[in-house]
N, C-alpha and C. Protein backbone atom coordinates (compact mmCIF):
# COMPACT_ATOMS: atom_id res chain seq x y z
N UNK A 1 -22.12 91.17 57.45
CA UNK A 1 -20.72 91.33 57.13
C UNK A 1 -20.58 92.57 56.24
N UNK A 2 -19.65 94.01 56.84
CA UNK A 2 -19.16 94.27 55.44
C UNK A 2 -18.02 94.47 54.97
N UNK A 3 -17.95 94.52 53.73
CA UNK A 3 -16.34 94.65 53.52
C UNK A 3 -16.27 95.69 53.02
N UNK A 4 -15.04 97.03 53.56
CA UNK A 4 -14.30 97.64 52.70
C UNK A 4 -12.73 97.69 52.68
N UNK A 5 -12.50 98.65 51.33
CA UNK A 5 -11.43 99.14 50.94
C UNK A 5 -11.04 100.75 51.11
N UNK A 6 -9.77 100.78 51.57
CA UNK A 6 -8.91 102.04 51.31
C UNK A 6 -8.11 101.99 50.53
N UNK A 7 -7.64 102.94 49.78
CA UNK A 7 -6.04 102.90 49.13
C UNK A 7 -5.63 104.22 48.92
N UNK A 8 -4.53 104.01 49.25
CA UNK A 8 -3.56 105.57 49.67
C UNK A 8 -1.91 105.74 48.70
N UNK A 9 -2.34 106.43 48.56
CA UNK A 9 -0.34 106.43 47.99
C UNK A 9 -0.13 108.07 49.07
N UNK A 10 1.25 107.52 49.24
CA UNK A 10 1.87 108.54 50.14
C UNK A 10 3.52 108.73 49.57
N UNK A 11 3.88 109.50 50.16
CA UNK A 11 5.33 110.37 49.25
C UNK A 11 6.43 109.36 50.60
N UNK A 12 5.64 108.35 51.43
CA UNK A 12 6.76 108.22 52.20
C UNK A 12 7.49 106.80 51.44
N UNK A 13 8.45 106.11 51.88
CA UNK A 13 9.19 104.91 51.69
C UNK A 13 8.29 103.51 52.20
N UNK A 14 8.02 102.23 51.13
CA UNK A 14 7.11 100.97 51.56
C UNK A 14 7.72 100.95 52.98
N UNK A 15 8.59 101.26 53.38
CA UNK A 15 9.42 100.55 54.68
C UNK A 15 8.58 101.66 55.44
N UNK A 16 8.46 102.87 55.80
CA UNK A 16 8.09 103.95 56.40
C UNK A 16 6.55 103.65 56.44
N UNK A 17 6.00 104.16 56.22
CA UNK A 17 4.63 103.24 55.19
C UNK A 17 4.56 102.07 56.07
N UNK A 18 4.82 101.27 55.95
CA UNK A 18 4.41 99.86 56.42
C UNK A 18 4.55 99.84 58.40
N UNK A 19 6.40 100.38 58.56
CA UNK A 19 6.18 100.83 59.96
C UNK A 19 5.28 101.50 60.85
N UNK A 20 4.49 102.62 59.99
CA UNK A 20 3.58 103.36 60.48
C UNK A 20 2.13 102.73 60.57
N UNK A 21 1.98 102.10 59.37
CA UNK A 21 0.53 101.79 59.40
C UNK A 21 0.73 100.20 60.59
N UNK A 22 1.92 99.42 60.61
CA UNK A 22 1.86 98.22 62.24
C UNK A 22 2.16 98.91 63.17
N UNK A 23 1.80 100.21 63.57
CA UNK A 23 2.48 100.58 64.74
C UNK A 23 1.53 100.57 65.83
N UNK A 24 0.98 99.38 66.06
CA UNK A 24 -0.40 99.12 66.60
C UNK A 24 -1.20 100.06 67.89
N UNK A 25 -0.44 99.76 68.81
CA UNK A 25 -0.40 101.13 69.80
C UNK A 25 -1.03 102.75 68.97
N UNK A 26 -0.33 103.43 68.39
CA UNK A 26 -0.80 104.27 67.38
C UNK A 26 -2.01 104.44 66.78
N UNK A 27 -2.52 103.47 66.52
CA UNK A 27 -3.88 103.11 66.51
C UNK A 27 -4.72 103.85 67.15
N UNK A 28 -4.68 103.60 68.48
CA UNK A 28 -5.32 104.09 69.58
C UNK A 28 -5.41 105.82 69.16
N UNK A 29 -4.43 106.37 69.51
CA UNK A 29 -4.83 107.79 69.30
C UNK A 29 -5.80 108.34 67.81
N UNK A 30 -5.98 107.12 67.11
CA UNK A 30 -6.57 107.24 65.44
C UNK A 30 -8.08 107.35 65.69
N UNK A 31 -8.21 106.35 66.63
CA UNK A 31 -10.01 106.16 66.86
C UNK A 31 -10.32 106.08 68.27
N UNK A 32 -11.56 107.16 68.02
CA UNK A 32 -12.17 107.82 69.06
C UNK A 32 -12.66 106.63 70.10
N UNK A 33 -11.79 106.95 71.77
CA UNK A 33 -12.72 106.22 72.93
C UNK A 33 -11.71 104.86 72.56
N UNK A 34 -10.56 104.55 72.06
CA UNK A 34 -10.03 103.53 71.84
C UNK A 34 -8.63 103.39 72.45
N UNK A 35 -8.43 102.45 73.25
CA UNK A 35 -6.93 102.32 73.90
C UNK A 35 -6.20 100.61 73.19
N UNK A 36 -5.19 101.02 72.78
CA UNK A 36 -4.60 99.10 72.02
C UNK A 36 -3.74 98.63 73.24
N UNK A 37 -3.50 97.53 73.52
CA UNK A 37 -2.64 96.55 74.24
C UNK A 37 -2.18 95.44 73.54
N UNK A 38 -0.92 95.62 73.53
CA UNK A 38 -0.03 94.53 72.84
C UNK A 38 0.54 93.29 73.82
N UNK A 39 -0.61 92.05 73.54
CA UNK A 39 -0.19 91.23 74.60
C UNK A 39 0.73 90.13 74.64
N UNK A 40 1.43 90.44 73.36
CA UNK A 40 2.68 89.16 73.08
C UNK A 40 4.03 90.39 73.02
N UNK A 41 5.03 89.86 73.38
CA UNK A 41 6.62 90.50 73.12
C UNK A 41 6.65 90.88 71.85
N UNK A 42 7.34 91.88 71.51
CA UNK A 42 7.79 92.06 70.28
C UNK A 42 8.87 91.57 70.00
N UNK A 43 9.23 91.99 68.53
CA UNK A 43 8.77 92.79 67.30
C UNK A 43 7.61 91.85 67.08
N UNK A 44 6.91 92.45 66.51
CA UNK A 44 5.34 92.30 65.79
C UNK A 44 5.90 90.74 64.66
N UNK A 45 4.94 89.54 64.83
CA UNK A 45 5.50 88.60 63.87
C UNK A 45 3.82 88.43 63.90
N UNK A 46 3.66 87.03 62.78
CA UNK A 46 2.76 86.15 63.15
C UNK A 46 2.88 85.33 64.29
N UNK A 47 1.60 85.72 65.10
CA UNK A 47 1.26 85.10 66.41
C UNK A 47 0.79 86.16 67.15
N UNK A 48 1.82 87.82 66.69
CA UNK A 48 1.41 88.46 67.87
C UNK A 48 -0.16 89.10 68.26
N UNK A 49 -0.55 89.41 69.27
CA UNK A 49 -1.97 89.27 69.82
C UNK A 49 -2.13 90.62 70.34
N UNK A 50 -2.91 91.67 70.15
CA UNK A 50 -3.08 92.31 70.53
C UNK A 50 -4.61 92.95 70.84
N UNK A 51 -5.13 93.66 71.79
CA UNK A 51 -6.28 93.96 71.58
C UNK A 51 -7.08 95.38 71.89
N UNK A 52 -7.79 95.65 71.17
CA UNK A 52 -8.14 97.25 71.07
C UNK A 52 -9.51 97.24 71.68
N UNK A 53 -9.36 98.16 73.14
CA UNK A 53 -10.98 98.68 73.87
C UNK A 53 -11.39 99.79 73.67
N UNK A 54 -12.71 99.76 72.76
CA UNK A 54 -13.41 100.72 72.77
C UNK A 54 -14.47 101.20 73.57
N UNK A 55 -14.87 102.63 74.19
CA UNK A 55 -15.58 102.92 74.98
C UNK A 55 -15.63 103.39 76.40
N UNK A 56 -16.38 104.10 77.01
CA UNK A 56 -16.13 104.72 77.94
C UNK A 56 -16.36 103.93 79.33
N UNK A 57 -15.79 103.70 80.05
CA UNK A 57 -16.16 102.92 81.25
C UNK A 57 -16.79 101.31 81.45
N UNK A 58 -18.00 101.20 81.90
CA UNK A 58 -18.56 100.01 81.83
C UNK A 58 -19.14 99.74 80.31
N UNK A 59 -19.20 100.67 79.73
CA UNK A 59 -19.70 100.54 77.75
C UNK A 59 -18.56 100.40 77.17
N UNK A 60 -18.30 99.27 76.94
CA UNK A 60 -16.70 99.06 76.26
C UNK A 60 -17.16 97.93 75.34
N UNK A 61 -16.30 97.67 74.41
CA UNK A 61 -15.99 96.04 74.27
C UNK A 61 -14.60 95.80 73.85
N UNK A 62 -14.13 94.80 73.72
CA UNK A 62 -13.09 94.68 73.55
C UNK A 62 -12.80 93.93 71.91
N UNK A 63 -12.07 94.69 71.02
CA UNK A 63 -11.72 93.90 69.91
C UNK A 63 -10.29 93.17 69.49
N UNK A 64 -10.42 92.18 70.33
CA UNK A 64 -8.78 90.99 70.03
C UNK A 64 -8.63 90.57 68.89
N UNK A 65 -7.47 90.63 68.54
CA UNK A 65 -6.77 90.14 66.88
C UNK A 65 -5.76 89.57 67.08
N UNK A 66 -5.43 88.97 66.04
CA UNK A 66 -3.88 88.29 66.04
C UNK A 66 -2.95 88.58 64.55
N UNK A 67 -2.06 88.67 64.60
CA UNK A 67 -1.64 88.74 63.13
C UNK A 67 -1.26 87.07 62.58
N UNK A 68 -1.51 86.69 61.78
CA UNK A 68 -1.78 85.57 61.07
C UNK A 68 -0.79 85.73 59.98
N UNK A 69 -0.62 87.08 59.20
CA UNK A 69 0.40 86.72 59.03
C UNK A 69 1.50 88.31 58.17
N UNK A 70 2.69 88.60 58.39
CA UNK A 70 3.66 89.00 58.45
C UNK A 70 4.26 89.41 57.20
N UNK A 71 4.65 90.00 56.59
CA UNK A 71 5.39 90.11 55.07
C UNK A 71 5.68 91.21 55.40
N UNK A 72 7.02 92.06 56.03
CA UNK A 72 7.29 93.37 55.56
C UNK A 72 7.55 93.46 54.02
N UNK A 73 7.75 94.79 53.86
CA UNK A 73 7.82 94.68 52.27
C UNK A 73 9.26 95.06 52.42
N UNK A 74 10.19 94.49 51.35
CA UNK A 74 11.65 94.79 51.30
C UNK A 74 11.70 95.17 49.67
N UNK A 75 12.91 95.33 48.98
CA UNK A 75 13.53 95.47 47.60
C UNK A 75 12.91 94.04 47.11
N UNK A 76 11.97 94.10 46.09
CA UNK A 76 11.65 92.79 45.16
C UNK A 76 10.06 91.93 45.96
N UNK A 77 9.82 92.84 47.32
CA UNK A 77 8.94 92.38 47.39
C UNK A 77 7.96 93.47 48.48
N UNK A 78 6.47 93.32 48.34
CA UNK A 78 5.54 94.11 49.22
C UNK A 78 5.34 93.67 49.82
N UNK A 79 4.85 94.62 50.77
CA UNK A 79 4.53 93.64 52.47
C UNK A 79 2.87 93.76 52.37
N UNK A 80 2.65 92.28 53.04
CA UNK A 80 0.99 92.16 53.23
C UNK A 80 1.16 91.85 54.61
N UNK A 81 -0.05 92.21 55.81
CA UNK A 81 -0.13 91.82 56.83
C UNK A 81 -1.26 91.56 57.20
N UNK A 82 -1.88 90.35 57.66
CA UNK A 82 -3.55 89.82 58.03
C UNK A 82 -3.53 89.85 59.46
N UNK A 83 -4.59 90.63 59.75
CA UNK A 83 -5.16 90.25 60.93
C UNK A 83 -6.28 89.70 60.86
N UNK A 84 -6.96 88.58 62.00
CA UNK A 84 -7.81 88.24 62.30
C UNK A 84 -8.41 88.90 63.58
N UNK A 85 -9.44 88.94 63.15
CA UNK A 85 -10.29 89.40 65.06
C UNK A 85 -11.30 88.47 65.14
N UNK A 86 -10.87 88.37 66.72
CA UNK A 86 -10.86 87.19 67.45
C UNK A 86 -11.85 87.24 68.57
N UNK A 87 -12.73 88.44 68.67
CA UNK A 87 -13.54 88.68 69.36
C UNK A 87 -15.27 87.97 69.47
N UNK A 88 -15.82 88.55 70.54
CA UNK A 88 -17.26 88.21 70.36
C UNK A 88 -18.20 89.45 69.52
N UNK A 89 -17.61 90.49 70.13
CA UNK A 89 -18.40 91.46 69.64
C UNK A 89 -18.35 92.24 68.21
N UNK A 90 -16.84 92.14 67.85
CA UNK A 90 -16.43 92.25 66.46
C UNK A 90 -15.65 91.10 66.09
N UNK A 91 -16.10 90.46 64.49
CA UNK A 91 -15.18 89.82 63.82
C UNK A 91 -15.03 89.84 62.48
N UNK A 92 -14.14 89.40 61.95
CA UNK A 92 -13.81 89.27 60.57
C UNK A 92 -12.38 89.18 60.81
N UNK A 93 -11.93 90.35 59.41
CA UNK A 93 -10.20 90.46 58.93
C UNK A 93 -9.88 91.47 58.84
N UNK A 94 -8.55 92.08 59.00
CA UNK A 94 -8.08 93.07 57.87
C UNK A 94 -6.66 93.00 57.53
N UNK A 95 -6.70 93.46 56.13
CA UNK A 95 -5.51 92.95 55.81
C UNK A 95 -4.47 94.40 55.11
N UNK A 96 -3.36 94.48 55.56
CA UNK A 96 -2.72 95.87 54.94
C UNK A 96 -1.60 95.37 54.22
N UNK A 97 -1.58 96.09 52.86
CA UNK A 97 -0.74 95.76 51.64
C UNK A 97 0.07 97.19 51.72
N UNK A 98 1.46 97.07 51.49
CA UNK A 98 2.23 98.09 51.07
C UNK A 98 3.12 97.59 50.00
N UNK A 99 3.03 98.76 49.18
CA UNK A 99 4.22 98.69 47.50
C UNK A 99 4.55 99.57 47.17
N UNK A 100 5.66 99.33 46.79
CA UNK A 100 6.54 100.67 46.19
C UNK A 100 5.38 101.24 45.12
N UNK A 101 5.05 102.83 45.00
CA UNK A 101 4.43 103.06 43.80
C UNK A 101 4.92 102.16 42.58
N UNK A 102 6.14 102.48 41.89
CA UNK A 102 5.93 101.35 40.96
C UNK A 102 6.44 100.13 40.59
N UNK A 103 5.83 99.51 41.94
CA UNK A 103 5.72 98.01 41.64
C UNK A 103 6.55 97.72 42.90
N UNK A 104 7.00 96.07 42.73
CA UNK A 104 7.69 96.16 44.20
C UNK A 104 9.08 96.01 43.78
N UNK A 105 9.83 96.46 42.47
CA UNK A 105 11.04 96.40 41.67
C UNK A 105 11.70 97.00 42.79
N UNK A 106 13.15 96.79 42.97
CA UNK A 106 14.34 97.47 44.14
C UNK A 106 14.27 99.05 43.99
N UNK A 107 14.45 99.56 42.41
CA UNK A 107 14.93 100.54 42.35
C UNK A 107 13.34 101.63 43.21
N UNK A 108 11.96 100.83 43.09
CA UNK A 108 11.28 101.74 43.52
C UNK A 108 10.96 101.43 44.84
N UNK A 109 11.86 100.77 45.71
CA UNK A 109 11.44 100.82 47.64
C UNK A 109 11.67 102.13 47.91
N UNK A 110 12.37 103.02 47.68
CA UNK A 110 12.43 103.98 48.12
C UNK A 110 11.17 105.30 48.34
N UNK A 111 10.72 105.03 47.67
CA UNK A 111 8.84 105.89 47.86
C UNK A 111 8.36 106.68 46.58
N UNK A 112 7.68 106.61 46.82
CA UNK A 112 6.76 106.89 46.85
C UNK A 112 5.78 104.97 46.89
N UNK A 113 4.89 104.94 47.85
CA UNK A 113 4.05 103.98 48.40
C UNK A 113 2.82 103.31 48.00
N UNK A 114 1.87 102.89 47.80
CA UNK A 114 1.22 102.31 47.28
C UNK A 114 0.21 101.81 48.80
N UNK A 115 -0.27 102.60 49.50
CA UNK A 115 -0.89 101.29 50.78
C UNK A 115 -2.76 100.59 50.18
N UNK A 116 -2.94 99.92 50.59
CA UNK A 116 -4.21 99.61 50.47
C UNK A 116 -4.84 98.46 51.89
N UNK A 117 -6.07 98.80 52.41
CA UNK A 117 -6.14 98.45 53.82
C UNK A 117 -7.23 97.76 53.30
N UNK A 118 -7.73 96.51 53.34
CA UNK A 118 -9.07 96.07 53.43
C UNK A 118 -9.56 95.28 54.42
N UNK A 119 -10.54 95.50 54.58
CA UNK A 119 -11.65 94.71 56.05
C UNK A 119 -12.73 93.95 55.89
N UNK A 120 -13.00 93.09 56.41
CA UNK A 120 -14.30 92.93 56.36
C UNK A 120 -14.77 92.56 58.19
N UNK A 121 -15.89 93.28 58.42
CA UNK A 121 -16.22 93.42 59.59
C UNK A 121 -17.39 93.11 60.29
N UNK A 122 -17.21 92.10 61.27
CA UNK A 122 -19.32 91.59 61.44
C UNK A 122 -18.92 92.56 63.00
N UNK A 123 -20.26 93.40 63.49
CA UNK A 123 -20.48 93.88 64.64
C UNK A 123 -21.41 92.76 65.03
N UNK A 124 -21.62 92.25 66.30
CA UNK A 124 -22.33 91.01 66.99
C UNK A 124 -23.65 91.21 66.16
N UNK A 125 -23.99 91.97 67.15
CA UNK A 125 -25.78 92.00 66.93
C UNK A 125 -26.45 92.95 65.66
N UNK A 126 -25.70 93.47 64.99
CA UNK A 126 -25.96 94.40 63.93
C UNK A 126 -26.72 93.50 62.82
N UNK A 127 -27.68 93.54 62.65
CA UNK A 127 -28.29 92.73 61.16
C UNK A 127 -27.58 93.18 59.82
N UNK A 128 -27.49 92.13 59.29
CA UNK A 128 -27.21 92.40 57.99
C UNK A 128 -28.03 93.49 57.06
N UNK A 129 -28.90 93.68 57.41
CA UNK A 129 -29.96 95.10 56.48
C UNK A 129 -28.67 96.09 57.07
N UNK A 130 -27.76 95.92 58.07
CA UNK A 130 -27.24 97.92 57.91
C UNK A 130 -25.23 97.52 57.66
N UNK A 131 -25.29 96.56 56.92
CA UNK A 131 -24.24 96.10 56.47
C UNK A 131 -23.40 97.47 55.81
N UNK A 132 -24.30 98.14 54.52
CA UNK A 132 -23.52 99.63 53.75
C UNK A 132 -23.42 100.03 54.53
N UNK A 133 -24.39 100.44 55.99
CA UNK A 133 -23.97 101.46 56.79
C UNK A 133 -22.53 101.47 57.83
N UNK A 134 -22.35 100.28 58.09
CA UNK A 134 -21.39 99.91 58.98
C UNK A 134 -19.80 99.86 57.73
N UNK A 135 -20.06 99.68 56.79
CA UNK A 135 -18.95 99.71 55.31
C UNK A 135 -18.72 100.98 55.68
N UNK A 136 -19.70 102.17 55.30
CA UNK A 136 -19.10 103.36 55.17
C UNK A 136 -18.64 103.68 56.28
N UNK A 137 -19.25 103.26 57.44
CA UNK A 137 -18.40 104.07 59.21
C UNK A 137 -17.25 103.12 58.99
N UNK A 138 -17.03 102.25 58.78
CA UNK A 138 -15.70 101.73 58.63
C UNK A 138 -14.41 102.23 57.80
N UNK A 139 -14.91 102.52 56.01
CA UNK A 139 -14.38 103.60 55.26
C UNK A 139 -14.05 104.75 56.03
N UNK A 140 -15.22 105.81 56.57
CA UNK A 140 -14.63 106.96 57.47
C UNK A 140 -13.68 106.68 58.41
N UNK A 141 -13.97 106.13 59.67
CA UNK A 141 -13.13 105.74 60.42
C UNK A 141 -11.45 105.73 60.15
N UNK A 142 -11.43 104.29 59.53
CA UNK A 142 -9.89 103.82 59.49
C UNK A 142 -9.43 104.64 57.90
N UNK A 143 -10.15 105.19 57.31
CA UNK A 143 -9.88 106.03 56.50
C UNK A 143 -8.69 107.00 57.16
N UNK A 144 -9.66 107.99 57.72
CA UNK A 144 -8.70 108.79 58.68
C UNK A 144 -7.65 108.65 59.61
N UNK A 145 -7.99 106.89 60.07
CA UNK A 145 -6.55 106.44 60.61
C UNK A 145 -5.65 106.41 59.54
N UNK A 146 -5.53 105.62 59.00
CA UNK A 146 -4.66 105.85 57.88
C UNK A 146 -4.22 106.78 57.53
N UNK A 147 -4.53 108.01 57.23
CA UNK A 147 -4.17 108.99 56.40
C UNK A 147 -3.50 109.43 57.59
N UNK A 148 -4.04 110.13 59.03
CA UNK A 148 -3.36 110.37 60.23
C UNK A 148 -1.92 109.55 60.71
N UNK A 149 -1.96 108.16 60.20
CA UNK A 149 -0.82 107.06 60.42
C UNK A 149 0.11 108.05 59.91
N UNK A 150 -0.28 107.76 58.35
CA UNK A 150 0.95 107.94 57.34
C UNK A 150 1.34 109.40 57.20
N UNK A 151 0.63 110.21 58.12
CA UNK A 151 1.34 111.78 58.37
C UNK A 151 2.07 111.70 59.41
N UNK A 152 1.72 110.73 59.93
CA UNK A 152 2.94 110.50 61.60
C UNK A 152 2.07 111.50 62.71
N UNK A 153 0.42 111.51 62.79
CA UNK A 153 -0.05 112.59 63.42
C UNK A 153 -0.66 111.15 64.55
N UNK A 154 -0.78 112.11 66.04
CA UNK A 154 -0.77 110.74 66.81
C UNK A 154 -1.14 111.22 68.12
């Protein structure tokens, strides 16, 4: 298992911010060899199911999630959103927090942002001896999604 953390502040709005980083589809263009499919109707709630294939041709796997659970962030409050993955080949969580920089008070929804993304991630067959290693490709990775999200680059 490993777990990491990101955390970002960005000049955009918790609402902006939060739209960008569920914009699941979007995803896809973030990480390399990866296409998302959203297999429940929208808007995005708890329940919805979606799943991300990585890889070229017959070398794929597929990583299914569900969101579990939902909180946009509004005036007086931040949004948290959990996913679970639901797969064979990858599992764990991740969970994305957005807040007004300061705090989740009304007067500061307007932005400046606060995001913070955390994961924790088992690859099937990966032993636990390369647990840091799979932390930090995870850090890089969705690092750069993130930061790419919240520039609106896609």
């Amino acid at each position: 298992m490993s777990v990491f953390r990101i955390d970002r502040t960005t000049p955009l709005s918790a609402e902006d911010a939060w739209r960008r980083l569920t914009d699941w589809p979007a995803h896809a263009a973030q990480v390399p060899l990866t296409r998302i499919t959203v297999l429940t109707p929208g808007p995005t709630r708890a329940g919805t199911v979606f799943v991300a294939r990585t890889g070229l041709g017959r070398v794929a796997f597929d990583d299914p999630m569900e969101v579990v659970r939902w909180q946009p962030p509004a005036p007086g409050r931040a949004g948290h959103c959990r996913l679970e993955k639901r797969g064979t080949a990858v599992t764990g969580w991740a969970e994305i927090h957005v807040r007004p920089e300061g705090g989740a008070g009304e007067a500061a929804y307007g932005g400046p942002a606060r995001v913070r993304w955390e994961e924790e991630l088992r690859v099937g067959p990966l032993p636990r001896l390369l647990a840091p290693l799979t932390a930090r490709a995870g850090r890089l990775v969705f690092g750069r999604a993130v930061d790419r999200l919240l520039r609106g680059q896609g």
